[in-house]
C-alpha atoms as a PDB file:
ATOM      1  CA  UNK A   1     -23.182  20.753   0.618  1.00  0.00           C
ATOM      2  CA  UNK A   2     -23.187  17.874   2.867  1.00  0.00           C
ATOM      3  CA  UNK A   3     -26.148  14.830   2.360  1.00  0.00           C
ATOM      4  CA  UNK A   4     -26.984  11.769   3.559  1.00  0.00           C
ATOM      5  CA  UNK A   5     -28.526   8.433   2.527  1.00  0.00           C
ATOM      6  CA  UNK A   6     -28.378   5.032   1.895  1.00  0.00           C
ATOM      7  CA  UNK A   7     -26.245   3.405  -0.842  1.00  0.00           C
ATOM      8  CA  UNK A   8     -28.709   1.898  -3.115  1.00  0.00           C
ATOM      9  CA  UNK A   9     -28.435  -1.920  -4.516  1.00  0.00           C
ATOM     10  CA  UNK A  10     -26.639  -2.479  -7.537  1.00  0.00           C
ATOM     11  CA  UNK A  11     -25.853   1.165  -8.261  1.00  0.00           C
ATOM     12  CA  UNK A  12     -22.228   1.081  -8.070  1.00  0.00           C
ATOM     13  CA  UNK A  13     -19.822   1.490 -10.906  1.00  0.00           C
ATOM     14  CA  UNK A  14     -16.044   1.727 -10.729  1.00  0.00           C
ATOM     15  CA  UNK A  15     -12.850   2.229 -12.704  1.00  0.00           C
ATOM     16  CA  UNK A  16     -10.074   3.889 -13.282  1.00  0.00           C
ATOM     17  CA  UNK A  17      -9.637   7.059 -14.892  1.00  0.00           C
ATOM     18  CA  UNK A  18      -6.639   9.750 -15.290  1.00  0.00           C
ATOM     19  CA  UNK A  19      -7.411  13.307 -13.042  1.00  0.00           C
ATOM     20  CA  UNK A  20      -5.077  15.650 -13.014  1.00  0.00           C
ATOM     21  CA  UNK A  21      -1.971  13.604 -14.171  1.00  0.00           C
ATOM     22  CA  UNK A  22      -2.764  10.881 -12.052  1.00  0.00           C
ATOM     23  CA  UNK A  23      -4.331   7.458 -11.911  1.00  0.00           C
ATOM     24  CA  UNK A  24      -7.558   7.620  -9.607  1.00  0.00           C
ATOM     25  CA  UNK A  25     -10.725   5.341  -9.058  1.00  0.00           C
ATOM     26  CA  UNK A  26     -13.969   7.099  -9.836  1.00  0.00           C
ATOM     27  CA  UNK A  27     -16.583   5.531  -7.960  1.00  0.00           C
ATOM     28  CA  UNK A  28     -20.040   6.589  -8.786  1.00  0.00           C
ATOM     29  CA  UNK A  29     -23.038   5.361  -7.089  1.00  0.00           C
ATOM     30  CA  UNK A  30     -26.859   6.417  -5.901  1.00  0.00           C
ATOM     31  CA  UNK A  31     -27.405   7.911  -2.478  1.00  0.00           C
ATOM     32  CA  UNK A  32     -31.336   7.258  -1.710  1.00  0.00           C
ATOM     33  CA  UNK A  33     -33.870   8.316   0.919  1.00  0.00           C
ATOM     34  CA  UNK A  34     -36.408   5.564  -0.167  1.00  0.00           C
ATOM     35  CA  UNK A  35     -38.338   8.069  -1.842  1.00  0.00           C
ATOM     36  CA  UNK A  36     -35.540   9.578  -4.000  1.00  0.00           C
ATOM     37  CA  UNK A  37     -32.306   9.107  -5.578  1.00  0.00           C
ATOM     38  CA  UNK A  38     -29.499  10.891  -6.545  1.00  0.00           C
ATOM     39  CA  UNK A  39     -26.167  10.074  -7.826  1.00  0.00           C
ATOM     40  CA  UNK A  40     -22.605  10.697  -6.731  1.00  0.00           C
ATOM     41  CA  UNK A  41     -19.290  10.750  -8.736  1.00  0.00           C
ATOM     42  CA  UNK A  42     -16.702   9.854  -5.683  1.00  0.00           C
ATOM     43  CA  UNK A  43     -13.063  10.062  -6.839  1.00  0.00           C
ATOM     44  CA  UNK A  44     -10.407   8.473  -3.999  1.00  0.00           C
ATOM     45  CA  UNK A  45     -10.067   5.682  -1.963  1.00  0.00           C
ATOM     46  CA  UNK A  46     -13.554   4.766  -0.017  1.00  0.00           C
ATOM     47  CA  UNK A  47     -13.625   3.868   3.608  1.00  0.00           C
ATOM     48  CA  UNK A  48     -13.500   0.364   4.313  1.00  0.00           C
ATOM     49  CA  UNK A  49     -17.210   0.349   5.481  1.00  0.00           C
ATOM     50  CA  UNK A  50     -18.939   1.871   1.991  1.00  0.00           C
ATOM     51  CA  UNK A  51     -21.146  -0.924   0.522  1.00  0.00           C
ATOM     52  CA  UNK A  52     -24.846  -0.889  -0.674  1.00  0.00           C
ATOM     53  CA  UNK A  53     -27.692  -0.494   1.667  1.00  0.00           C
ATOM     54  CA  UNK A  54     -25.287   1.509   4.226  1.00  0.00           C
ATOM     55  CA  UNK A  55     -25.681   4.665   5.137  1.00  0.00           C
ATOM     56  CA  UNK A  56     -23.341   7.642   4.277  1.00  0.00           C
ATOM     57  CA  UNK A  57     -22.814  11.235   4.202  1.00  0.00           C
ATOM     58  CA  UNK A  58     -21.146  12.518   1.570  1.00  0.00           C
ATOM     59  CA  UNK A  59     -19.884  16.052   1.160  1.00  0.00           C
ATOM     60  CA  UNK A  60     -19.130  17.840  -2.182  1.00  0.00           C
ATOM     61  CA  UNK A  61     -20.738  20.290  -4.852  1.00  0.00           C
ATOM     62  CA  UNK A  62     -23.403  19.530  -6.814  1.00  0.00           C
ATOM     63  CA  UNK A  63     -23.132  19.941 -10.493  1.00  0.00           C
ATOM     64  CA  UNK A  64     -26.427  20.840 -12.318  1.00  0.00           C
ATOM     65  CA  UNK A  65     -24.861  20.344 -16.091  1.00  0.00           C
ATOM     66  CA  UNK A  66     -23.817  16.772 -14.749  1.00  0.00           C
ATOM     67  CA  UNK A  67     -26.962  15.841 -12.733  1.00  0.00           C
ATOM     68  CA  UNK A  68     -24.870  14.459 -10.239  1.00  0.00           C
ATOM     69  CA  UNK A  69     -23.056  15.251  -6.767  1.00  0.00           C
ATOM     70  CA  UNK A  70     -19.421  15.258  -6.937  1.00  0.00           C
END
């Protein structure tokens, strides 16, 4: 599934976890339309142009027992 949005304010949380043997950043953060919300669990490196109130497209599955896009 592919989505769009814009990163909302102060909804960005980071550190570092171990996935599969190795040492990643998990980044999670809220995508928003202005009317709704939903959060992401981003695991990587972002591009150097993520911050809040941009706009992204993010594609990944979307986990219904975790509430959350991944």
């Amino acid at each position: 599934m592919r989505i769009g949005g814009l990163v909302e304010e102060n909804s960005i949380e980071r550190k570092l976890i171990s996935l599969e043997g190795k040492t990643v950043e998990e980044i999670k953060f809220e995508i928003t339309d202005l009317d709704n919300s939903l959060k992401v669990n981003y695991y990587g490196i972002l591009p150097d142009l993520f911050k809040e109130g941009q706009g992204v497209i993010v594609e990944g599955l979307f986990k219904n027992n975790m509430n959350a896009f991944v």
